[in-house]
PDB file of N, CA and C in Angstrom:
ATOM      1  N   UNK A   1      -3.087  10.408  -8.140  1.00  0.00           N
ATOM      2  CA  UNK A   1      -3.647   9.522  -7.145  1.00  0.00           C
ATOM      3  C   UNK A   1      -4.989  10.106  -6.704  1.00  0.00           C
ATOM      4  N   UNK A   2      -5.799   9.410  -6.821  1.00  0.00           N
ATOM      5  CA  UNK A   2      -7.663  10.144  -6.581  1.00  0.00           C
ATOM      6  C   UNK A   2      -7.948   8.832  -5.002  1.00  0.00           C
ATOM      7  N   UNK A   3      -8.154   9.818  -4.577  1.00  0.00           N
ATOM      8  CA  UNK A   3      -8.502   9.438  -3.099  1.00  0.00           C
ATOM      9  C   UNK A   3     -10.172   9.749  -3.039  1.00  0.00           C
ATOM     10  N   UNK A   4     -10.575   8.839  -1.932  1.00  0.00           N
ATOM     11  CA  UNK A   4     -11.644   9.341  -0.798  1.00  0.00           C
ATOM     12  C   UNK A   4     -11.672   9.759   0.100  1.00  0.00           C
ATOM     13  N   UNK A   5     -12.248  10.111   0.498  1.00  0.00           N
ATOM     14  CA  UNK A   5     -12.573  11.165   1.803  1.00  0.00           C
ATOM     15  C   UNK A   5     -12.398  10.364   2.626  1.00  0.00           C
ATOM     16  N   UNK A   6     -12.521   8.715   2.782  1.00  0.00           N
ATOM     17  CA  UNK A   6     -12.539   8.009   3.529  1.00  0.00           C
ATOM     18  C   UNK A   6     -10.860   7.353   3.660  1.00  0.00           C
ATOM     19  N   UNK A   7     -10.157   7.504   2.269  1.00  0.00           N
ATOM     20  CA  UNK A   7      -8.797   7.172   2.121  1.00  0.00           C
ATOM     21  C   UNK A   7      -7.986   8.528   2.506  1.00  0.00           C
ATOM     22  N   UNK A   8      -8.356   9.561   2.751  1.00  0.00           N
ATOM     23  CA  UNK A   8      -7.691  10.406   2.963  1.00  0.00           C
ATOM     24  C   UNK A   8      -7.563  10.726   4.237  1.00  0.00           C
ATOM     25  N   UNK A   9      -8.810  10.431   4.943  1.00  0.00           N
ATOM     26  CA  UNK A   9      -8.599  10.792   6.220  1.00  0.00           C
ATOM     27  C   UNK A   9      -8.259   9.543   7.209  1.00  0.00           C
ATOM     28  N   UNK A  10      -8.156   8.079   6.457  1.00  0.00           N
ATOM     29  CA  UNK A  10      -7.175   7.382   6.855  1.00  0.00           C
ATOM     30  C   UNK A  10      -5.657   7.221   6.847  1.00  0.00           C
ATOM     31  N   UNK A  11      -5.524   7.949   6.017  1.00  0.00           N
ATOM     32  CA  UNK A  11      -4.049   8.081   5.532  1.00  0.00           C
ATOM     33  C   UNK A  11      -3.566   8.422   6.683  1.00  0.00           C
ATOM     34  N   UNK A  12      -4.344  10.156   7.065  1.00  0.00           N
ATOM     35  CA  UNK A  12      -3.610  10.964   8.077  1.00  0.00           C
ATOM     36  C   UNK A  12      -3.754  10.364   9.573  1.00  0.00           C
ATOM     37  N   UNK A  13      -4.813   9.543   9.499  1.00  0.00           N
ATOM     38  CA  UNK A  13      -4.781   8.932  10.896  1.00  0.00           C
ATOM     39  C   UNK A  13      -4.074   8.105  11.301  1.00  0.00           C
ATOM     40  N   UNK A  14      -3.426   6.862  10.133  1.00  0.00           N
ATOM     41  CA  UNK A  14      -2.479   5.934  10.653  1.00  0.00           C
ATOM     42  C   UNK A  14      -1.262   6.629   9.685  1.00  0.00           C
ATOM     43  N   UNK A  15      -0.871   8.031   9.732  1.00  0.00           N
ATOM     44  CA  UNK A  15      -0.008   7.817   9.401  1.00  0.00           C
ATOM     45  C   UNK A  15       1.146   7.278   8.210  1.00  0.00           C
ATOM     46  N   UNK A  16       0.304   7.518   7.233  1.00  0.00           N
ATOM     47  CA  UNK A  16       0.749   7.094   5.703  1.00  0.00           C
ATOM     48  C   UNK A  16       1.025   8.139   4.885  1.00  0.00           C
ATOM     49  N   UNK A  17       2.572   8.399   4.477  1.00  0.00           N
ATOM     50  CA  UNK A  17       2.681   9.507   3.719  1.00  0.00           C
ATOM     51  C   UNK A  17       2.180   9.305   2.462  1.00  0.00           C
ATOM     52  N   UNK A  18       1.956  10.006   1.603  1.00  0.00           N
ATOM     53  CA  UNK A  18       1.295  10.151   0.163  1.00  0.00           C
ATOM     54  C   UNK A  18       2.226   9.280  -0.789  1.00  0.00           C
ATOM     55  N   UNK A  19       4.159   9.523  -1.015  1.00  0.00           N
ATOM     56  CA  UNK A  19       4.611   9.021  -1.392  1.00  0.00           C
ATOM     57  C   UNK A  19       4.849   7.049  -0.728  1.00  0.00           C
ATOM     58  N   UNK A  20       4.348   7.016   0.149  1.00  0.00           N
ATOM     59  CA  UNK A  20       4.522   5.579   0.639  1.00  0.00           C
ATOM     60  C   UNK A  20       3.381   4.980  -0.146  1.00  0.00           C
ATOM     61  N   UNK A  21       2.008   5.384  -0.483  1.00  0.00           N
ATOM     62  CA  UNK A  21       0.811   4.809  -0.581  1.00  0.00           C
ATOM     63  C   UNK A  21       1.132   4.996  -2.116  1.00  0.00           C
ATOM     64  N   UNK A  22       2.151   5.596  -3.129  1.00  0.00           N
ATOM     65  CA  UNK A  22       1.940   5.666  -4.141  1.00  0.00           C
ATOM     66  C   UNK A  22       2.843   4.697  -4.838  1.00  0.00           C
ATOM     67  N   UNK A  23       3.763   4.075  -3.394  1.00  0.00           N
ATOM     68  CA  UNK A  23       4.944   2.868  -3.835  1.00  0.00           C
ATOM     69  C   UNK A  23       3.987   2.023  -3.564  1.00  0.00           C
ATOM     70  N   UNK A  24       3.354   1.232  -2.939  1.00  0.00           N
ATOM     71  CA  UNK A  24       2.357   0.402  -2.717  1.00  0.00           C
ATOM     72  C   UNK A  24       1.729   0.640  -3.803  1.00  0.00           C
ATOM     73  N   UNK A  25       1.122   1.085  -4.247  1.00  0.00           N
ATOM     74  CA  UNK A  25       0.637   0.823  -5.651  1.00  0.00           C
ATOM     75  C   UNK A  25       1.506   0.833  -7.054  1.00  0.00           C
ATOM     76  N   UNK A  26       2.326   1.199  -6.902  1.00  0.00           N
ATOM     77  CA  UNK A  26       3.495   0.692  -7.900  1.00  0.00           C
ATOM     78  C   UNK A  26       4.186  -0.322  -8.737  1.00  0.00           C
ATOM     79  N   UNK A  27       4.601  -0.993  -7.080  1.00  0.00           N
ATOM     80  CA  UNK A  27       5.067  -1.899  -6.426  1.00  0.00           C
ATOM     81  C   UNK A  27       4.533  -3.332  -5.670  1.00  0.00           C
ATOM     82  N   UNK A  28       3.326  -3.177  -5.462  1.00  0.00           N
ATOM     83  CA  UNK A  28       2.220  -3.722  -4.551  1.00  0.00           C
ATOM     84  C   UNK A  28       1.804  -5.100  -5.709  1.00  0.00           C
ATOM     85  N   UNK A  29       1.947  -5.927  -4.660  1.00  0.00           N
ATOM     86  CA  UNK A  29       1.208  -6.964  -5.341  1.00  0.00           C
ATOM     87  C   UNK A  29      -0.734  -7.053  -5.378  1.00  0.00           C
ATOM     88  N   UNK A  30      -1.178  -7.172  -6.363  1.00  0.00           N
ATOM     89  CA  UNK A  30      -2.660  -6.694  -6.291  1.00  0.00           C
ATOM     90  C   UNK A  30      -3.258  -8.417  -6.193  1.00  0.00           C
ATOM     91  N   UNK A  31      -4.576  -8.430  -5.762  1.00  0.00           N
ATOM     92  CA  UNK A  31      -5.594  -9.507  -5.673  1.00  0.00           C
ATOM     93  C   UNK A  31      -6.810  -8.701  -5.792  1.00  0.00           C
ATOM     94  N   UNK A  32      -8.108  -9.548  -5.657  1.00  0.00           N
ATOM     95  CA  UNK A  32      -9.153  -9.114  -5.764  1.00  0.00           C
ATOM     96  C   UNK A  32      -9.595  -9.688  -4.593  1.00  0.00           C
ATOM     97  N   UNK A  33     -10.490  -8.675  -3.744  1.00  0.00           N
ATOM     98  CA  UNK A  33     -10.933  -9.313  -2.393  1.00  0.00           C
ATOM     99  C   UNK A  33     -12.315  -8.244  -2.555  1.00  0.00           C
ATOM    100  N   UNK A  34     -13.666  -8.977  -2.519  1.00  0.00           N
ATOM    101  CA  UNK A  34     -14.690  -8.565  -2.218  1.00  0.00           C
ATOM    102  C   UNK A  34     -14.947  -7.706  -2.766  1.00  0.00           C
ATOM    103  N   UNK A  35     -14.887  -7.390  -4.760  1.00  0.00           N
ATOM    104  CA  UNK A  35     -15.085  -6.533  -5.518  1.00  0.00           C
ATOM    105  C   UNK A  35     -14.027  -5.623  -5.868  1.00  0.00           C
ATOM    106  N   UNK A  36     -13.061  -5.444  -4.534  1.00  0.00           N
ATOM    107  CA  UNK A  36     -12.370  -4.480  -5.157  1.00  0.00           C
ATOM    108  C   UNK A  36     -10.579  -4.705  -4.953  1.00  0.00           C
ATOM    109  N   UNK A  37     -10.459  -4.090  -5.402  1.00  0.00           N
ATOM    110  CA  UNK A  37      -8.703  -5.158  -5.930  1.00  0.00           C
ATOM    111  C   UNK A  37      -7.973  -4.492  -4.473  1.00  0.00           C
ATOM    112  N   UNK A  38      -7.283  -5.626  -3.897  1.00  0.00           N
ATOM    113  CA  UNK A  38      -6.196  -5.570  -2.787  1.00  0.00           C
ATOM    114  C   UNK A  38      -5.028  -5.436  -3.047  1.00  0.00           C
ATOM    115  N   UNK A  39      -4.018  -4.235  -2.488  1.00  0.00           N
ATOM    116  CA  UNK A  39      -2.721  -4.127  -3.439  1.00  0.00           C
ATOM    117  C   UNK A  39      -1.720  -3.618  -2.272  1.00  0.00           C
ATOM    118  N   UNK A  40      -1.080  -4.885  -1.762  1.00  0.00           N
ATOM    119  CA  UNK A  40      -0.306  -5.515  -0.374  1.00  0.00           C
ATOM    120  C   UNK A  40       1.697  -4.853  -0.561  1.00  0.00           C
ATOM    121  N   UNK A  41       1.695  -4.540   0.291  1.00  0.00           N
ATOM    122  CA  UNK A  41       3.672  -4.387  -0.105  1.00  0.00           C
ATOM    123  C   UNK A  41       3.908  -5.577   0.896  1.00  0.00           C
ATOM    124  N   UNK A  42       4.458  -6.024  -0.060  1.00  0.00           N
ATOM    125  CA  UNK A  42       5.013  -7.715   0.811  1.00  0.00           C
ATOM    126  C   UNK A  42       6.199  -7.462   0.513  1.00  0.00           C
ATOM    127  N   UNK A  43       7.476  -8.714   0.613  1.00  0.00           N
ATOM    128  CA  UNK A  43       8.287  -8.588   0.314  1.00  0.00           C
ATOM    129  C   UNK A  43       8.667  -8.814  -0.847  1.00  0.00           C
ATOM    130  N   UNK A  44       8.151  -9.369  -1.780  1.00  0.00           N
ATOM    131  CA  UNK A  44       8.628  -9.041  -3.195  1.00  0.00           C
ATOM    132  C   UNK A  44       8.383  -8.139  -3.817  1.00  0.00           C
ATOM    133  N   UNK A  45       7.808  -7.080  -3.297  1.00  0.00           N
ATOM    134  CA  UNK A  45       7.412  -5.359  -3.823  1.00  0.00           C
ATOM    135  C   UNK A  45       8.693  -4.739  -3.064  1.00  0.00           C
ATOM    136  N   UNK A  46       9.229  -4.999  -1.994  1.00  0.00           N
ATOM    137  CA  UNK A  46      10.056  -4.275  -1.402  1.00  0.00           C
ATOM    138  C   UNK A  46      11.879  -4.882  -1.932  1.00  0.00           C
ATOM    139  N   UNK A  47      11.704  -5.642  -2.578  1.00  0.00           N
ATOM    140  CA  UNK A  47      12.505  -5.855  -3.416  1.00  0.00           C
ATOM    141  C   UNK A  47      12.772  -5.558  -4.602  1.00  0.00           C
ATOM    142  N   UNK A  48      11.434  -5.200  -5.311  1.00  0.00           N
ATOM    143  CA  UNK A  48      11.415  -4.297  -6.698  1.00  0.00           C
ATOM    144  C   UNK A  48      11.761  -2.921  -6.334  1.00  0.00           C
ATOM    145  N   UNK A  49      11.363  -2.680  -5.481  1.00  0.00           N
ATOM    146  CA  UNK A  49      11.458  -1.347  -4.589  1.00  0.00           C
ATOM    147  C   UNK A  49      12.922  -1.002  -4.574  1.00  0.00           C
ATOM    148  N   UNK A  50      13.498  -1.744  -4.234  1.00  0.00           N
ATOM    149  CA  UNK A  50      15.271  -1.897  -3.982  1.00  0.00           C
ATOM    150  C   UNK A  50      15.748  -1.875  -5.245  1.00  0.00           C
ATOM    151  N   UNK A  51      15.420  -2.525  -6.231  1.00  0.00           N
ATOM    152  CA  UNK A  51      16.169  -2.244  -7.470  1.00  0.00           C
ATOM    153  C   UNK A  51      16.383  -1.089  -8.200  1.00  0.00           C
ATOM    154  N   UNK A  52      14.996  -0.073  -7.960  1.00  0.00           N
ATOM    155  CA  UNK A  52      15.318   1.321  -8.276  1.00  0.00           C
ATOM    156  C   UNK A  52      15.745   2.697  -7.505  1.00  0.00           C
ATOM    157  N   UNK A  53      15.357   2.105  -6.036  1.00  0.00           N
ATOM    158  CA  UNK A  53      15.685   2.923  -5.076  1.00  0.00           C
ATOM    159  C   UNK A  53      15.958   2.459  -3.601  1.00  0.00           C
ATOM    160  N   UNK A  54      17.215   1.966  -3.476  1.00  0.00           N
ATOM    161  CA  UNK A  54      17.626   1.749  -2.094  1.00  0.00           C
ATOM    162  C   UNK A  54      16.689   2.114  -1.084  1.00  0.00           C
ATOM    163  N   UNK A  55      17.151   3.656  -0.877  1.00  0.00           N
ATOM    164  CA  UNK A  55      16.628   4.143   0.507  1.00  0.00           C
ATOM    165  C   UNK A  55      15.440   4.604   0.115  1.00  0.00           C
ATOM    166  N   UNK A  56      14.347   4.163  -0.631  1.00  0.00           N
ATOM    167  CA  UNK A  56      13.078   3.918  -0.784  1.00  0.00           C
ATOM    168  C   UNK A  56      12.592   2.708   0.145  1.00  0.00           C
ATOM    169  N   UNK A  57      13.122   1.838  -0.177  1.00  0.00           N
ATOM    170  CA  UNK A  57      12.792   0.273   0.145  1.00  0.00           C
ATOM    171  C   UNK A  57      13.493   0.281   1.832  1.00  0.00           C
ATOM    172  N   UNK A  58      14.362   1.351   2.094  1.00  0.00           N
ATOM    173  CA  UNK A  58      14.429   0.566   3.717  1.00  0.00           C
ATOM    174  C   UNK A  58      13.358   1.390   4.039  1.00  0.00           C
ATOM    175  N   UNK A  59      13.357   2.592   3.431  1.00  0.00           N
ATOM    176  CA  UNK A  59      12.120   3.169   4.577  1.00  0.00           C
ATOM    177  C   UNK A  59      10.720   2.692   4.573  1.00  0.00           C
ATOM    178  N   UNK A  60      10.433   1.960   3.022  1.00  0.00           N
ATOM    179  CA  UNK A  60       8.923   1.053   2.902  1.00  0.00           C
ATOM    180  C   UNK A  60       9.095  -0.117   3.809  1.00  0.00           C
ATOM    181  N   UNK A  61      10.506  -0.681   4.386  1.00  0.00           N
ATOM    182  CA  UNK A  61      10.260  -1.884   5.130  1.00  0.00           C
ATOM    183  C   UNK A  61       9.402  -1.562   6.351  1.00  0.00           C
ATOM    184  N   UNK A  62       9.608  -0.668   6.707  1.00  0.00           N
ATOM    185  CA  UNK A  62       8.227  -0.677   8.058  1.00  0.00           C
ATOM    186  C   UNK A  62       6.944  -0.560   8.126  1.00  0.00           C
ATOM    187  N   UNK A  63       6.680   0.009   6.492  1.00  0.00           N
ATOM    188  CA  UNK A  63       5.025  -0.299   6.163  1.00  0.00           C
ATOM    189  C   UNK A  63       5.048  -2.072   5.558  1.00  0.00           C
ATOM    190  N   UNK A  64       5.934  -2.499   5.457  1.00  0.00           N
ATOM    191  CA  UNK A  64       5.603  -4.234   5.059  1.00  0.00           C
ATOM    192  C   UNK A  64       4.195  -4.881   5.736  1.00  0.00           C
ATOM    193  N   UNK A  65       3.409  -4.961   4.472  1.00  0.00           N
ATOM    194  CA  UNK A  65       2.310  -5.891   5.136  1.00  0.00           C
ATOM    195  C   UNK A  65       1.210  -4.448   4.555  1.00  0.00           C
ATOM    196  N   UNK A  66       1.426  -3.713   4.596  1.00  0.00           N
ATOM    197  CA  UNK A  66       0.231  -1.817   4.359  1.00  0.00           C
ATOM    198  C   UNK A  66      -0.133  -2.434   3.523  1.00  0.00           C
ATOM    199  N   UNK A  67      -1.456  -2.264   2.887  1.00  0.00           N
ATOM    200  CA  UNK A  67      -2.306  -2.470   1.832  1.00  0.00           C
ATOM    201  C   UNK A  67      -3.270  -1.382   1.558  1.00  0.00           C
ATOM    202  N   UNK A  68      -3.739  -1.228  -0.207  1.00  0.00           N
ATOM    203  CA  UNK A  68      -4.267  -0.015  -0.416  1.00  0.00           C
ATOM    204  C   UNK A  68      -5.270  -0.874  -0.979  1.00  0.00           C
ATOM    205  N   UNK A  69      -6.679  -0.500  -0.370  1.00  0.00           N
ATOM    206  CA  UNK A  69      -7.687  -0.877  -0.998  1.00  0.00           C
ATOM    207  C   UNK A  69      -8.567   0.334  -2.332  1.00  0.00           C
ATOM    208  N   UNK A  70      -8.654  -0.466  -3.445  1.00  0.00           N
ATOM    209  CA  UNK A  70      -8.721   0.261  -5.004  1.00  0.00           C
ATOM    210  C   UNK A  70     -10.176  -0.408  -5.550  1.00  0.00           C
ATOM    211  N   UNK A  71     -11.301   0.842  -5.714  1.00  0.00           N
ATOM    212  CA  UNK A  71     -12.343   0.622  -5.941  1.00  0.00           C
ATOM    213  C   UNK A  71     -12.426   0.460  -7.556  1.00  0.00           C
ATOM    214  N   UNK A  72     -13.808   0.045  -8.408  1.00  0.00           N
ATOM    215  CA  UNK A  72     -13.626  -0.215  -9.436  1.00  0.00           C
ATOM    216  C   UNK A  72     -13.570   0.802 -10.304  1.00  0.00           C
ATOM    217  N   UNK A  73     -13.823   2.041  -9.366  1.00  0.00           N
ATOM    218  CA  UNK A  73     -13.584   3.301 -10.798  1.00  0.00           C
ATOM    219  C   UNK A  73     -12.017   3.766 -10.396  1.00  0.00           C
ATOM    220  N   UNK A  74     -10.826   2.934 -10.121  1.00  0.00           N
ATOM    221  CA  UNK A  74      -9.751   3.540  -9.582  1.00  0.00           C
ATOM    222  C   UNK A  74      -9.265   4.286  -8.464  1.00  0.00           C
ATOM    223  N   UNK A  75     -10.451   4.461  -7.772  1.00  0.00           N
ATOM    224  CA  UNK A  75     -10.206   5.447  -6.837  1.00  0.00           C
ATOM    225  C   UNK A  75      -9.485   4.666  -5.184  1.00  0.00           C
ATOM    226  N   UNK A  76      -8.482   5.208  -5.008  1.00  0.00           N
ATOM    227  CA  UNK A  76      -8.170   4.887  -3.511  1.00  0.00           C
ATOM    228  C   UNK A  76      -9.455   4.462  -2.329  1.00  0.00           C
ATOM    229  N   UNK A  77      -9.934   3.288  -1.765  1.00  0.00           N
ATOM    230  CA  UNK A  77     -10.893   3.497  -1.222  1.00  0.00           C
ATOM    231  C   UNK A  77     -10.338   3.351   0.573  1.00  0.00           C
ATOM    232  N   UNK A  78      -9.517   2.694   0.620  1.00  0.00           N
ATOM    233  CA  UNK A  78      -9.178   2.954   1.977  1.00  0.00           C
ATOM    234  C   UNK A  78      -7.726   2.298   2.174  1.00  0.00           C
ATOM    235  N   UNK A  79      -7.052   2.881   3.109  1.00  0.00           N
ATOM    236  CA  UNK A  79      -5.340   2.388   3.286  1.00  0.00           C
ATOM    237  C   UNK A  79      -5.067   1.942   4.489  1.00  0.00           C
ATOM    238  N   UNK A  80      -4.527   1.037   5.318  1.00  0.00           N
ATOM    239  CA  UNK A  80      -4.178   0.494   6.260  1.00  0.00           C
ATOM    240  C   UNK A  80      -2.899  -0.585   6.585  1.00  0.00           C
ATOM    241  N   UNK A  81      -3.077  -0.966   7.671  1.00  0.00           N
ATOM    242  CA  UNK A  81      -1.750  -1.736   7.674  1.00  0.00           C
ATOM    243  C   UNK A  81      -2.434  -3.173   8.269  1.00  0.00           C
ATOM    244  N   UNK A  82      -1.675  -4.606   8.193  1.00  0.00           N
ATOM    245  CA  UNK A  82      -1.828  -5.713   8.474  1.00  0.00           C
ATOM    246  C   UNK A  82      -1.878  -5.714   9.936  1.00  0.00           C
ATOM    247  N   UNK A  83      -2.985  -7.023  10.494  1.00  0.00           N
ATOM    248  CA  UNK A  83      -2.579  -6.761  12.141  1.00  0.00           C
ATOM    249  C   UNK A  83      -2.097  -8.027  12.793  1.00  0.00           C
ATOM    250  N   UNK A  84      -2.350  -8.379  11.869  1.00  0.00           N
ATOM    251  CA  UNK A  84      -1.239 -10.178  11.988  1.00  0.00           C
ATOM    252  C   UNK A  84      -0.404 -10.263  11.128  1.00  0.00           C
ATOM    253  N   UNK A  85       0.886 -10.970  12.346  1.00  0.00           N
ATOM    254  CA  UNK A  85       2.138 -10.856  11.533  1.00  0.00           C
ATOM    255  C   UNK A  85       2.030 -11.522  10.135  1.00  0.00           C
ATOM    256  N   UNK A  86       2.915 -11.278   9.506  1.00  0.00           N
ATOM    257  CA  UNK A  86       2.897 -11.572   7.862  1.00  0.00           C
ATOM    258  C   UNK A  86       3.631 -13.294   7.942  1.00  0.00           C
ATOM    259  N   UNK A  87       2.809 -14.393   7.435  1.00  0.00           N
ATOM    260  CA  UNK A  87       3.810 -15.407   7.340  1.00  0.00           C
ATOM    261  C   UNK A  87       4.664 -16.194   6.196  1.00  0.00           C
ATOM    262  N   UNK A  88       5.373 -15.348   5.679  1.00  0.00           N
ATOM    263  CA  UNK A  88       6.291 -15.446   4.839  1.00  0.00           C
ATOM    264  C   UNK A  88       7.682 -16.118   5.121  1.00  0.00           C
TER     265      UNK A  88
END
C-alpha cells in the first residue's frame, strides 16, 4: 500500500487503521471522480467482506460509507469518511 504524506497523516487523524483502508480497497466499490478513481465501502463490499471474514465485516460496518481516494500512479491520495448519511 504506497501512501502520501497527505494519506498518511489523514489516516492517523480520523482514525483509520492500515488494515481497514486495505479492505476498502479490496472490497471497495471504485468510480472515477475528478481524475482520480473513488473506492467507497458500501454495503455490497461489506458483504463480500462477510463471505471471507465474518468479524472483518462487523468491524468494517462502522467505517460504511469511508472512501479511499487513488491517484493515477496508484498511490493512496487521501482517506476519509462520508458526511451524509448513505441512501441506500
Amino acid at each position: 500500500m504506497n501512501l502520501t504524506a497527505h494519506a498518511s497523516a489523514r489516516m492517523q487523524q480520523r482514525a483509520f487503521p492500515r488494515h481497514v483502508v486495505e479492505a476498502i480497497m479490496q472490497y471497495g466499490a471504485g468510480q472515477i471522480v475528478r481524475g482520480a478513481e473513488s473506492i467507497m465501502l458500501d454495503r455490497r463490499a461489506l458483504r463480500m467482506a462477510a463471505e471471507v471474514d465474518n468479524r472483518l465485516a462487523i468491524e468494517l460496518e462502522r467505517y460504511r460509507g469511508a472512501y479511499v481516494i487513488v491517484g493515477d500512479s496508484g498511490q493512496i491520495v487521501a482517506v476519509a469518511r462520508r458526511k451524509r448519511r448513505l441512501k441506500h
